[in-house]
N, C-alpha and C. Protein backbone atom coordinates (compact mmCIF):
# COMPACT_ATOMS: atom_id res chain seq x y z
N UNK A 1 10.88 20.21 -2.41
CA UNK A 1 9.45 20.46 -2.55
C UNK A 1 8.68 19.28 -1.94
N UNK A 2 7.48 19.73 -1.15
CA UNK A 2 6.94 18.27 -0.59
C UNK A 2 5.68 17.91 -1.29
N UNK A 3 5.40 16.52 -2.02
CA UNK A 3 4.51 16.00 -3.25
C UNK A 3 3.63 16.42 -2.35
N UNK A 4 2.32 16.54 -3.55
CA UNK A 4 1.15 16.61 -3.40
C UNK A 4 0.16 15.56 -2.50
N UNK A 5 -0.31 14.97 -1.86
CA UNK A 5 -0.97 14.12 -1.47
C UNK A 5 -2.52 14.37 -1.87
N UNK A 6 -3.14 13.43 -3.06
CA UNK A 6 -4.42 13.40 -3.05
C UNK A 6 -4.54 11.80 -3.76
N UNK A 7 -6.03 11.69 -4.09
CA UNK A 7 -6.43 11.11 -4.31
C UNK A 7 -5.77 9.88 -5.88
N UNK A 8 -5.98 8.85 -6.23
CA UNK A 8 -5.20 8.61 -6.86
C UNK A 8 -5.70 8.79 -8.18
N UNK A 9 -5.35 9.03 -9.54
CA UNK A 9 -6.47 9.11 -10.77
C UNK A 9 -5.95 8.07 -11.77
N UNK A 10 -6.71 7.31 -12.54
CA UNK A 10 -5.84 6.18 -13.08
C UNK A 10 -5.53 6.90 -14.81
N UNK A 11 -6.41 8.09 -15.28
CA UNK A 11 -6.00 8.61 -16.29
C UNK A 11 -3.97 9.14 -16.34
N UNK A 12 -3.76 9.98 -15.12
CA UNK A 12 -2.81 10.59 -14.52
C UNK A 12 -1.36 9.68 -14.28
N UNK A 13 -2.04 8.44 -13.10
CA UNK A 13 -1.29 7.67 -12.28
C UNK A 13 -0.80 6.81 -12.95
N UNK A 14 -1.63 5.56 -13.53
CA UNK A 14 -1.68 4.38 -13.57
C UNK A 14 -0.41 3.58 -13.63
N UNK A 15 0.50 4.39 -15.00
CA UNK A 15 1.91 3.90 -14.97
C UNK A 15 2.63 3.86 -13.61
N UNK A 16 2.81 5.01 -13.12
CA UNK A 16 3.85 5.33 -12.20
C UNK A 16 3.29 3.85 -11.18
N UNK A 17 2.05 4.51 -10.62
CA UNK A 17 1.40 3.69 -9.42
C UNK A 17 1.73 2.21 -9.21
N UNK A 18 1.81 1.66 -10.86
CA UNK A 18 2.04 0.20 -10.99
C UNK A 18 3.50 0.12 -11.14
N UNK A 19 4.36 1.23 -11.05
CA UNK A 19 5.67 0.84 -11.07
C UNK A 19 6.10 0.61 -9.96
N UNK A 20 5.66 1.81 -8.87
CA UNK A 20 5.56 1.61 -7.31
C UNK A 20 5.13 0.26 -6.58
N UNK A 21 4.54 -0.10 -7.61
CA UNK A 21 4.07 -1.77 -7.26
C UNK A 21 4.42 -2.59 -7.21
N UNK A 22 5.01 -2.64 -8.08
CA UNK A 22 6.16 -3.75 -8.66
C UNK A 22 7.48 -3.12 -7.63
N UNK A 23 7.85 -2.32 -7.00
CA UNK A 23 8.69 -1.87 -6.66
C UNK A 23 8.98 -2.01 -5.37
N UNK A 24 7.65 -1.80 -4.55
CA UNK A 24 6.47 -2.56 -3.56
C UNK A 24 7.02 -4.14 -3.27
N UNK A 25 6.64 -4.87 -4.21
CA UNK A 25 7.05 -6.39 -4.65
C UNK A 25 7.45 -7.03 -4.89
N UNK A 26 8.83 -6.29 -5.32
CA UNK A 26 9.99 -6.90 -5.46
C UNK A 26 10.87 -6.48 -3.98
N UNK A 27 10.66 -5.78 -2.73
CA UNK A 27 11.03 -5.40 -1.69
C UNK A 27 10.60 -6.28 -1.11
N UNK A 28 8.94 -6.40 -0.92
CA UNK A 28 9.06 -7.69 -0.17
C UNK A 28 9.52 -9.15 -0.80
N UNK A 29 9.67 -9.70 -1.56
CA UNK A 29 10.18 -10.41 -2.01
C UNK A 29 11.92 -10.66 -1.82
N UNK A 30 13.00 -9.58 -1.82
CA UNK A 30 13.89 -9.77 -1.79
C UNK A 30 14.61 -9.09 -0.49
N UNK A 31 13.80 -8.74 0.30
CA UNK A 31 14.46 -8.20 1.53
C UNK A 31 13.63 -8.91 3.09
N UNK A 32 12.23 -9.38 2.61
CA UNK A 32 12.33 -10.28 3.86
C UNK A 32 11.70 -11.88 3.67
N UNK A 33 12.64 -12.50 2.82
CA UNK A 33 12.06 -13.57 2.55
C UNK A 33 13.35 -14.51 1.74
N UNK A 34 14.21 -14.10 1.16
CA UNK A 34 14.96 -15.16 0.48
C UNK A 34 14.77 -15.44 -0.68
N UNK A 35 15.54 -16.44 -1.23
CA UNK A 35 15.42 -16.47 -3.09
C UNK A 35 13.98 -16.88 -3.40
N UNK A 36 12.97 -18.20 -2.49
CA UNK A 36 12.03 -18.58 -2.81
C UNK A 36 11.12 -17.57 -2.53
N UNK A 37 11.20 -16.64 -1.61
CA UNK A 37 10.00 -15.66 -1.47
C UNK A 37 10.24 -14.42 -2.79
N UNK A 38 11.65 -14.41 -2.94
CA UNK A 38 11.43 -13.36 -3.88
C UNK A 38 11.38 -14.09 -5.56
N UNK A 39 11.39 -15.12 -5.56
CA UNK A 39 11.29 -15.46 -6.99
C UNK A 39 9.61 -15.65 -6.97
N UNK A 40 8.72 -15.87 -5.87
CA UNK A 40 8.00 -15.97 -6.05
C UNK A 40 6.90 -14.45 -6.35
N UNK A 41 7.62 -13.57 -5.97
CA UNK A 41 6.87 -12.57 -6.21
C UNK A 41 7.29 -11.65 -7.31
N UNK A 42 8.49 -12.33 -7.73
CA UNK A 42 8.87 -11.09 -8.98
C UNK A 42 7.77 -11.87 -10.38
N UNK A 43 7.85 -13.50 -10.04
CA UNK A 43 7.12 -14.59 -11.06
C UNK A 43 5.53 -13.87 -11.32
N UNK A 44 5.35 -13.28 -9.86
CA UNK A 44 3.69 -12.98 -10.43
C UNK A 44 3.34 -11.34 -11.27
N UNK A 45 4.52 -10.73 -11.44
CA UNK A 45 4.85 -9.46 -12.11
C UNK A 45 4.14 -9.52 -13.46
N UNK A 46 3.68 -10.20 -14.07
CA UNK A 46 2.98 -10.31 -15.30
C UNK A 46 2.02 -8.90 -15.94
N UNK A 47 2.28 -8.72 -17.06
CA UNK A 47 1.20 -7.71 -17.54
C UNK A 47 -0.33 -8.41 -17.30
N UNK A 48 -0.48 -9.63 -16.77
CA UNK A 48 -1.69 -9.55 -16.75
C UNK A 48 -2.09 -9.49 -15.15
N UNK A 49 -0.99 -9.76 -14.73
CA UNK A 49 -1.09 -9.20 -13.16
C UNK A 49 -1.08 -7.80 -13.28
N UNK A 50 -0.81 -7.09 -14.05
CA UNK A 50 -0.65 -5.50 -13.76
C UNK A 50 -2.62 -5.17 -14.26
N UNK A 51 -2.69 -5.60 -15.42
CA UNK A 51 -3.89 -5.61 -15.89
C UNK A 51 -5.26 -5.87 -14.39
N UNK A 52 -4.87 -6.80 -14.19
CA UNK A 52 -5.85 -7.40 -12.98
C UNK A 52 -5.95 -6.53 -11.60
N UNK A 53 -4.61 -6.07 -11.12
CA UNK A 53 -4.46 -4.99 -10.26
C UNK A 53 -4.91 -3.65 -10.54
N UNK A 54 -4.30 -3.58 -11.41
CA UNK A 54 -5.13 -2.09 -11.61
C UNK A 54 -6.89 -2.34 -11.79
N UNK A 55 -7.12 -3.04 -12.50
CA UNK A 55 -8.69 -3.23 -12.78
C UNK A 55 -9.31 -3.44 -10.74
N UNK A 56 -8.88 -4.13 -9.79
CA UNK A 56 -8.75 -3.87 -8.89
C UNK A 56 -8.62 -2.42 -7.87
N UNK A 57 -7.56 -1.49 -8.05
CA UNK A 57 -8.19 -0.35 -7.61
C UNK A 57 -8.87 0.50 -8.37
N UNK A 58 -9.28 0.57 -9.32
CA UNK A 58 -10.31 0.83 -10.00
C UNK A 58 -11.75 0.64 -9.02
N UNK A 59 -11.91 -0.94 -8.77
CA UNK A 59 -13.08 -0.90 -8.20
C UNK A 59 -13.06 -0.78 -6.78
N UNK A 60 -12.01 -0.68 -6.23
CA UNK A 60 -11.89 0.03 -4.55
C UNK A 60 -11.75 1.39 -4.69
N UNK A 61 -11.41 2.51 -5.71
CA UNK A 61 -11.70 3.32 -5.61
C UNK A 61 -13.15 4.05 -5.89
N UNK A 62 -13.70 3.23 -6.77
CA UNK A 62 -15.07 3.53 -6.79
C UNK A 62 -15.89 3.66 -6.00
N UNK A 63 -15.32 2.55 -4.69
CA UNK A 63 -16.30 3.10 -3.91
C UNK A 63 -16.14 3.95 -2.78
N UNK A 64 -14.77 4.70 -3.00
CA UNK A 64 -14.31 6.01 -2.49
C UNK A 64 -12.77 6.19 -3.28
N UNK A 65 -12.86 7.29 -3.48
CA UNK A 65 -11.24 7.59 -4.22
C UNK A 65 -10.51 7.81 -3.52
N UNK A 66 -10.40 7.87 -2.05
CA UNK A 66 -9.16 7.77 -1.11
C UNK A 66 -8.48 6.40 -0.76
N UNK A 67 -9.68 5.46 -1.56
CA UNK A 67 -8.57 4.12 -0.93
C UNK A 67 -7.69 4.15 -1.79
N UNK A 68 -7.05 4.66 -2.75
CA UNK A 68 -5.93 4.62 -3.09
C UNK A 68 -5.51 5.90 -3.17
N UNK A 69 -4.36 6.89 -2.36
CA UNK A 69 -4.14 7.74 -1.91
C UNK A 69 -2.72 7.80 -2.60
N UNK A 70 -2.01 9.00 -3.66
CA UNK A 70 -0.90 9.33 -3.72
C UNK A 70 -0.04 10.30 -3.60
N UNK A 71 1.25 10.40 -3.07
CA UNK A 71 1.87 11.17 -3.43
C UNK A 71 2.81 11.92 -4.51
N UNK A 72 2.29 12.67 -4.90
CA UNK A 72 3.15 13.45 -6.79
C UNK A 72 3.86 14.70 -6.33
N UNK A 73 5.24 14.08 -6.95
CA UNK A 73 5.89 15.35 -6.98
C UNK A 73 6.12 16.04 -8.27
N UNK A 74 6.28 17.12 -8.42
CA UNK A 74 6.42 17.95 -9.44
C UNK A 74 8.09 17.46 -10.26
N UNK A 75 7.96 17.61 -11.13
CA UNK A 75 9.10 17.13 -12.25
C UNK A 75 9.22 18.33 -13.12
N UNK A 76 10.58 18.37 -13.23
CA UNK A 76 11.16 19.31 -14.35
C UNK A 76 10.12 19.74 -15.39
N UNK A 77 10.14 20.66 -15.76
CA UNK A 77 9.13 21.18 -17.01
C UNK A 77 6.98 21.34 -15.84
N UNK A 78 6.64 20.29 -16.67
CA UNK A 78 5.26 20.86 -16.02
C UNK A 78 5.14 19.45 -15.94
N UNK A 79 5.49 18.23 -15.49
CA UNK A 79 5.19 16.40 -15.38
C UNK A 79 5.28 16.45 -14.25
N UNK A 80 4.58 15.61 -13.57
CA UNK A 80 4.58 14.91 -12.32
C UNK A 80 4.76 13.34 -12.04
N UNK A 81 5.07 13.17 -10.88
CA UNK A 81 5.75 11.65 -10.76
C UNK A 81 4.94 11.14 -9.16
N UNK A 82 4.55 10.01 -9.65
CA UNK A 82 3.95 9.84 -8.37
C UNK A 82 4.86 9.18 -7.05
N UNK A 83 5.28 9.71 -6.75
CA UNK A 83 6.66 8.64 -5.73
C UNK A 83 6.48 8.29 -4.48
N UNK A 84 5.21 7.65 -3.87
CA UNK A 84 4.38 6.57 -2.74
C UNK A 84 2.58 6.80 -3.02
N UNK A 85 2.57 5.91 -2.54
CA UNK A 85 0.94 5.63 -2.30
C UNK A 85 0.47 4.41 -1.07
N UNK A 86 -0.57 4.99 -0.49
CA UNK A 86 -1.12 3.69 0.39
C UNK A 86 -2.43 3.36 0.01
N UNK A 87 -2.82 2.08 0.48
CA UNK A 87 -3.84 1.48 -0.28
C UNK A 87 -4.82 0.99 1.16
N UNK A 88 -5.67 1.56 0.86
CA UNK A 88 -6.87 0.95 2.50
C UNK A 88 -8.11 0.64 1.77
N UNK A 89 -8.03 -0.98 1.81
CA UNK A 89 -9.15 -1.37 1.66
C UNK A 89 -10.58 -0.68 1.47
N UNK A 90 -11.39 -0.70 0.85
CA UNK A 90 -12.89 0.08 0.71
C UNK A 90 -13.63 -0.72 2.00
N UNK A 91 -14.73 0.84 2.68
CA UNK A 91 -15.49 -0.50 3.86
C UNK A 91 -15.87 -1.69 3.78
N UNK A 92 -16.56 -1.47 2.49
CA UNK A 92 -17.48 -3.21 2.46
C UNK A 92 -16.72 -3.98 2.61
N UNK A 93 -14.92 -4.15 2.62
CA UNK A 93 -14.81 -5.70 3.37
C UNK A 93 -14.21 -4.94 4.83
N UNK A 94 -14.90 -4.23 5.52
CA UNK A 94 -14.90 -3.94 6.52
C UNK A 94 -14.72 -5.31 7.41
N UNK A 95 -15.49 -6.47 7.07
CA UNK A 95 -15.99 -7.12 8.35
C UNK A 95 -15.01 -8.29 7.96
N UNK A 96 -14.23 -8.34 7.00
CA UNK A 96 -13.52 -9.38 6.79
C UNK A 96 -12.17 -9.34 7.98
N UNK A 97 -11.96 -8.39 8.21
CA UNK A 97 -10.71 -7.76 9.41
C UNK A 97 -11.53 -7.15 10.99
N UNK A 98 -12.57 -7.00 10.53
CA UNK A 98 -13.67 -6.26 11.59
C UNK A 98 -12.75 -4.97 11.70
N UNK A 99 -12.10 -4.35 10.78
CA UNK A 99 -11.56 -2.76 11.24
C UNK A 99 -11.01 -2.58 9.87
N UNK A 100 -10.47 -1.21 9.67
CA UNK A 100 -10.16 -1.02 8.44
C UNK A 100 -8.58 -1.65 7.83
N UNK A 101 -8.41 -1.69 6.94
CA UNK A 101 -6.94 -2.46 6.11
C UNK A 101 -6.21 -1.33 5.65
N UNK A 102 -5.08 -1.47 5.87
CA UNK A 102 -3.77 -0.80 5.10
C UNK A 102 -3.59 -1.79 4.20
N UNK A 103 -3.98 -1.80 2.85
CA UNK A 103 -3.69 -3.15 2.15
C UNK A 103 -1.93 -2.72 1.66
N UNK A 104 -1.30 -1.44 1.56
CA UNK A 104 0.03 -1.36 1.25
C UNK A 104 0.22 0.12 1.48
N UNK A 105 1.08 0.02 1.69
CA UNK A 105 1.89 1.55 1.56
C UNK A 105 3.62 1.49 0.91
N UNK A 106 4.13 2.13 0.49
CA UNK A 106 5.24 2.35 -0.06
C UNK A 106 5.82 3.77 -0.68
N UNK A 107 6.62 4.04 -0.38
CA UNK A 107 7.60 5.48 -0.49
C UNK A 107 8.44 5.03 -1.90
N UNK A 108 8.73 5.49 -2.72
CA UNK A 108 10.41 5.31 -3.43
C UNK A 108 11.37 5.33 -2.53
N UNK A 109 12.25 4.66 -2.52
CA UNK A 109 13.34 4.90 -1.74
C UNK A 109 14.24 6.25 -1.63
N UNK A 110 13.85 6.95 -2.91
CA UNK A 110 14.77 8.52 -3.03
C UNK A 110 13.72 9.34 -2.54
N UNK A 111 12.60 8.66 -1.69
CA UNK A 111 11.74 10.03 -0.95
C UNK A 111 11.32 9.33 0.10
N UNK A 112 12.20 8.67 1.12
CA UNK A 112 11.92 8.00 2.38
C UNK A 112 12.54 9.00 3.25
N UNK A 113 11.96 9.23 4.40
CA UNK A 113 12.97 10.12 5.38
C UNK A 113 12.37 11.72 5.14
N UNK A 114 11.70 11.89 4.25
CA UNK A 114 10.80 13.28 4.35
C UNK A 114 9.29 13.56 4.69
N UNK A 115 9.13 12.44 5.01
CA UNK A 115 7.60 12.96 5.90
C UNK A 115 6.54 12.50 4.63
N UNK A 116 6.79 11.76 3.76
CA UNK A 116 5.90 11.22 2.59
C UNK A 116 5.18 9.98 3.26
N UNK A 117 5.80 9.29 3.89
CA UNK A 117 4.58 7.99 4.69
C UNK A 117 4.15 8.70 5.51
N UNK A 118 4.46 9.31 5.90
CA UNK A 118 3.98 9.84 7.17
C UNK A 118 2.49 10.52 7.29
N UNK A 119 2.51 11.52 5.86
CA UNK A 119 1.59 12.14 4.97
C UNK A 119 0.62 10.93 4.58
N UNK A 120 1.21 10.14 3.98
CA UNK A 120 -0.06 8.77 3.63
C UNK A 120 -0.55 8.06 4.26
N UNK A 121 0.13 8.17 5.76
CA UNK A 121 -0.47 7.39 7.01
C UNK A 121 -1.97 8.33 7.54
N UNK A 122 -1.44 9.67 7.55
CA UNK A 122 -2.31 10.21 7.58
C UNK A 122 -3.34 10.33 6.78
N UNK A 123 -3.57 10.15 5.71
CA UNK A 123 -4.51 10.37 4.95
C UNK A 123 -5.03 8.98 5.01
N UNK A 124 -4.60 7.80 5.37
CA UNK A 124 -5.69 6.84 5.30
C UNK A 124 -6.41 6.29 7.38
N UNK A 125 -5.76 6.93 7.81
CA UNK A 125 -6.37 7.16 8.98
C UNK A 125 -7.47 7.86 8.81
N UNK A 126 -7.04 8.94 8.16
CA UNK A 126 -8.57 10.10 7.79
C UNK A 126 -9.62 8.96 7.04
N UNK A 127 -9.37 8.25 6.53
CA UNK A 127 -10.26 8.08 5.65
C UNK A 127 -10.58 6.90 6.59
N UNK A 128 -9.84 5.86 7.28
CA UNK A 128 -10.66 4.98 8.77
C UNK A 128 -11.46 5.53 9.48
N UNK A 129 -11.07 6.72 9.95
CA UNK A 129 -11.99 7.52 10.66
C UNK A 129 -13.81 7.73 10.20
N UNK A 130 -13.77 7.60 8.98
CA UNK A 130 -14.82 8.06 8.27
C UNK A 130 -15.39 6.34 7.78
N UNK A 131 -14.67 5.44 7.76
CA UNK A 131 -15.34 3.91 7.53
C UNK A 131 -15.89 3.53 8.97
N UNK A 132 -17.13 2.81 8.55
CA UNK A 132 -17.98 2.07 9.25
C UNK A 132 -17.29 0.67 10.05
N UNK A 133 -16.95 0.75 10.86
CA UNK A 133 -16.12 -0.20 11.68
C UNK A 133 -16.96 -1.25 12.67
N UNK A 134 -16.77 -2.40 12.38
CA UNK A 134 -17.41 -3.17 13.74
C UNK A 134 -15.95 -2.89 14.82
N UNK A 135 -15.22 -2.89 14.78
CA UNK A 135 -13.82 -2.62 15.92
C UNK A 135 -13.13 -0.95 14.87
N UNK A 136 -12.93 -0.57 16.08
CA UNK A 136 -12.24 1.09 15.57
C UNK A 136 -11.07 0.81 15.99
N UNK A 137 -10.49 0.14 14.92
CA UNK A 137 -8.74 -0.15 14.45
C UNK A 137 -8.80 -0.20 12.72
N UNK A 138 -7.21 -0.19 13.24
CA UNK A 138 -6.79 0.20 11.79
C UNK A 138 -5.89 -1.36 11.54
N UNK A 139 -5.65 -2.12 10.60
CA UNK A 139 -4.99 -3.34 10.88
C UNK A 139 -4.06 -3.58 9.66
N UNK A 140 -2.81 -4.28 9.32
CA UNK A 140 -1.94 -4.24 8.57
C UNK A 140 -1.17 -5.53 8.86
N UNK A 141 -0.76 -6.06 7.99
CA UNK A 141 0.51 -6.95 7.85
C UNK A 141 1.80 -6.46 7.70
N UNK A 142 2.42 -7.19 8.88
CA UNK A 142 4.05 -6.18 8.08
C UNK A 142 4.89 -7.52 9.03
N UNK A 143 5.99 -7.71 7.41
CA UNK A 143 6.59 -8.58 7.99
C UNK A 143 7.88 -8.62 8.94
N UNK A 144 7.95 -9.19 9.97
CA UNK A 144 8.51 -9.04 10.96
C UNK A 144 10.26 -9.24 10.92
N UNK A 145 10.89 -9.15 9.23
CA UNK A 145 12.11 -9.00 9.39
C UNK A 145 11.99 -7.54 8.73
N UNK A 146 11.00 -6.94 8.56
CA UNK A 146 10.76 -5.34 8.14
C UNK A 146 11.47 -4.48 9.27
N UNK A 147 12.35 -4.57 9.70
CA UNK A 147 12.18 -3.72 10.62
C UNK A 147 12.33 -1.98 10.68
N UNK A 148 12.27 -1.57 9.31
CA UNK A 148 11.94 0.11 9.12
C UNK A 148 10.46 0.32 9.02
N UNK A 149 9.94 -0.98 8.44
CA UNK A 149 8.17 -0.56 8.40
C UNK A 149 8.31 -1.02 9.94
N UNK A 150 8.63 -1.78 10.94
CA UNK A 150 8.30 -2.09 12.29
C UNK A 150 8.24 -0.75 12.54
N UNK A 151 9.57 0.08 12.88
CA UNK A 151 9.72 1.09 13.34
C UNK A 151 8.89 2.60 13.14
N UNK A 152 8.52 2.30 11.56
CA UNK A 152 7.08 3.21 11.35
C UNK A 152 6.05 2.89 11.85
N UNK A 153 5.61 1.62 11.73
CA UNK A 153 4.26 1.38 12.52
C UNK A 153 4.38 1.66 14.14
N UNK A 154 5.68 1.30 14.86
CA UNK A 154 5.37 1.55 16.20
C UNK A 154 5.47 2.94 16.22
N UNK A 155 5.86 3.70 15.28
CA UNK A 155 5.88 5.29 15.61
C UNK A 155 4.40 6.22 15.61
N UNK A 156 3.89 4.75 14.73
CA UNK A 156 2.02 5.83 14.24
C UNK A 156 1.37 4.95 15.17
N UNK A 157 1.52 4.58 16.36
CA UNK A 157 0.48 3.80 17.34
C UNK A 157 0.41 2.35 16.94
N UNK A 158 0.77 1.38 16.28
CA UNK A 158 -0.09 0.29 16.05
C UNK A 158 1.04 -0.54 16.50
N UNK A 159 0.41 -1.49 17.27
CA UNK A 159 0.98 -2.79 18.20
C UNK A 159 0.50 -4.06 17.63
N UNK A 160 1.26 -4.89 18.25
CA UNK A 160 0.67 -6.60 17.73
C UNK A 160 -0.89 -6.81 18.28
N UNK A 161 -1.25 -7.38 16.90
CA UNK A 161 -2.75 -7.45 17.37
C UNK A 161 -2.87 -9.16 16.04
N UNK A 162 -2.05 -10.42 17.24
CA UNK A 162 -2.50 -11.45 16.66
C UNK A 162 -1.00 -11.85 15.44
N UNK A 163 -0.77 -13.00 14.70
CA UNK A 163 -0.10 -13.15 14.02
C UNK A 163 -0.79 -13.56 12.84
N UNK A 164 0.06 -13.26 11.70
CA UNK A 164 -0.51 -13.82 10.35
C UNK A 164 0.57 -15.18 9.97
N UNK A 165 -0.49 -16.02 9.52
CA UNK A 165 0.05 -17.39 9.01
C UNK A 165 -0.32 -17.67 7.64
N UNK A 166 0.71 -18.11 7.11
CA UNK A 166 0.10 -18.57 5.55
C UNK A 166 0.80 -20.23 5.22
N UNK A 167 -0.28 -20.60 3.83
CA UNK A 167 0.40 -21.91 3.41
C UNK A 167 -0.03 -21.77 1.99
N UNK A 168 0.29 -22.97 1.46
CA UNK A 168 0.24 -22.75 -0.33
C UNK A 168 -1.46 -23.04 -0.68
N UNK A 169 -1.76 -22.85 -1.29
CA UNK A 169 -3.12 -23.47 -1.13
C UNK A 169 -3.48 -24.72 -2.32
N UNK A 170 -2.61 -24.92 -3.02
CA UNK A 170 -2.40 -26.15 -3.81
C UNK A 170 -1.23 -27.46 -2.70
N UNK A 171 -1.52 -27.16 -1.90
CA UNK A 171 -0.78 -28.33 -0.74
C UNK A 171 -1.72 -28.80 -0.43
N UNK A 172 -1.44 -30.80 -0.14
CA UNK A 172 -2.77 -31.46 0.73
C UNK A 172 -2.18 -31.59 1.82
């Protein structure tokens, strides 16, 4: 059966969505980064990190309910399970990227390979299409030992546009 793709609802979602998150986060953490990248991201897993995130798309969906976009599949009896979602920034920080953000996307791993990103790529393109852009791009981080998200992104059009650098910000 192929999930539903709509909008995300936090009455409905919230659990699943934040499990996907954590699920999200512990991938990047332990598949392109090493013990220090992934201890550092399982460390920020906190209920009050979950608390803070969610209170977060809360207020990016407010100001449209497609920036957080999911897919639900139907479950035994009459339950549903949400198993991916992508996350695109709301316009107003349009100008911080000058184009719109994929702030995340993620599949479950037992629903990769059926056309579920593929579905959520689409739906937040739809929804770029419709944001106010100083540059008409779409822009994303993906890290460069990813190479299945490489291979998705070069499949939906998007090329290097620039590198991302980071440092700690408690370093002098």
């Amino acid at each position: 059966m192929t999930p539903e793709i709509r909008p995300y609802d936090r009455e409905r979602d919230a659990d699943d969505l934040y499990e996907l998150k954590r699920a999200f986060e512990r991938g990047l953490g332990a598949n392109t980064g090493g013990d220090g990248k992934a201890a550092a991201y399982e460390g920020k897993l906190t209920d009050a990190y979950r608390d803070r995130w969610l209170d977060w798309v809360d207020r990016c969906v407010a100001d449209d309910e497609r920036c957080v976009t999911v897919a639900v599949e139907e479950t035994e009896g009459s339950g549903s399970e949400v198993v991916g979602y992508v996350f695109v920034l709301p316009e107003r920080t349009a100008m911080i990227w000058d184009a719109a953000v994929v702030n995340e996307i993620f599949v479950a791993p037992e629903h990769r390979g059926a056309g579920v990103a593929d579905d959520l790529m689409d739906a937040a393109l739809a929804l770029a299409a419709d944001q106010d852009l100083p540059l008409d791009r779409m822009v994303l981080d993906v890290d460069p030992a990813n190479e299945r998200a490489k291979g998705f992104y070069d499949r939906h059009g998007f090329e290097p546009w620039g590198e991302m650098v980071a440092r700690p910000v408690d370093e002098s």
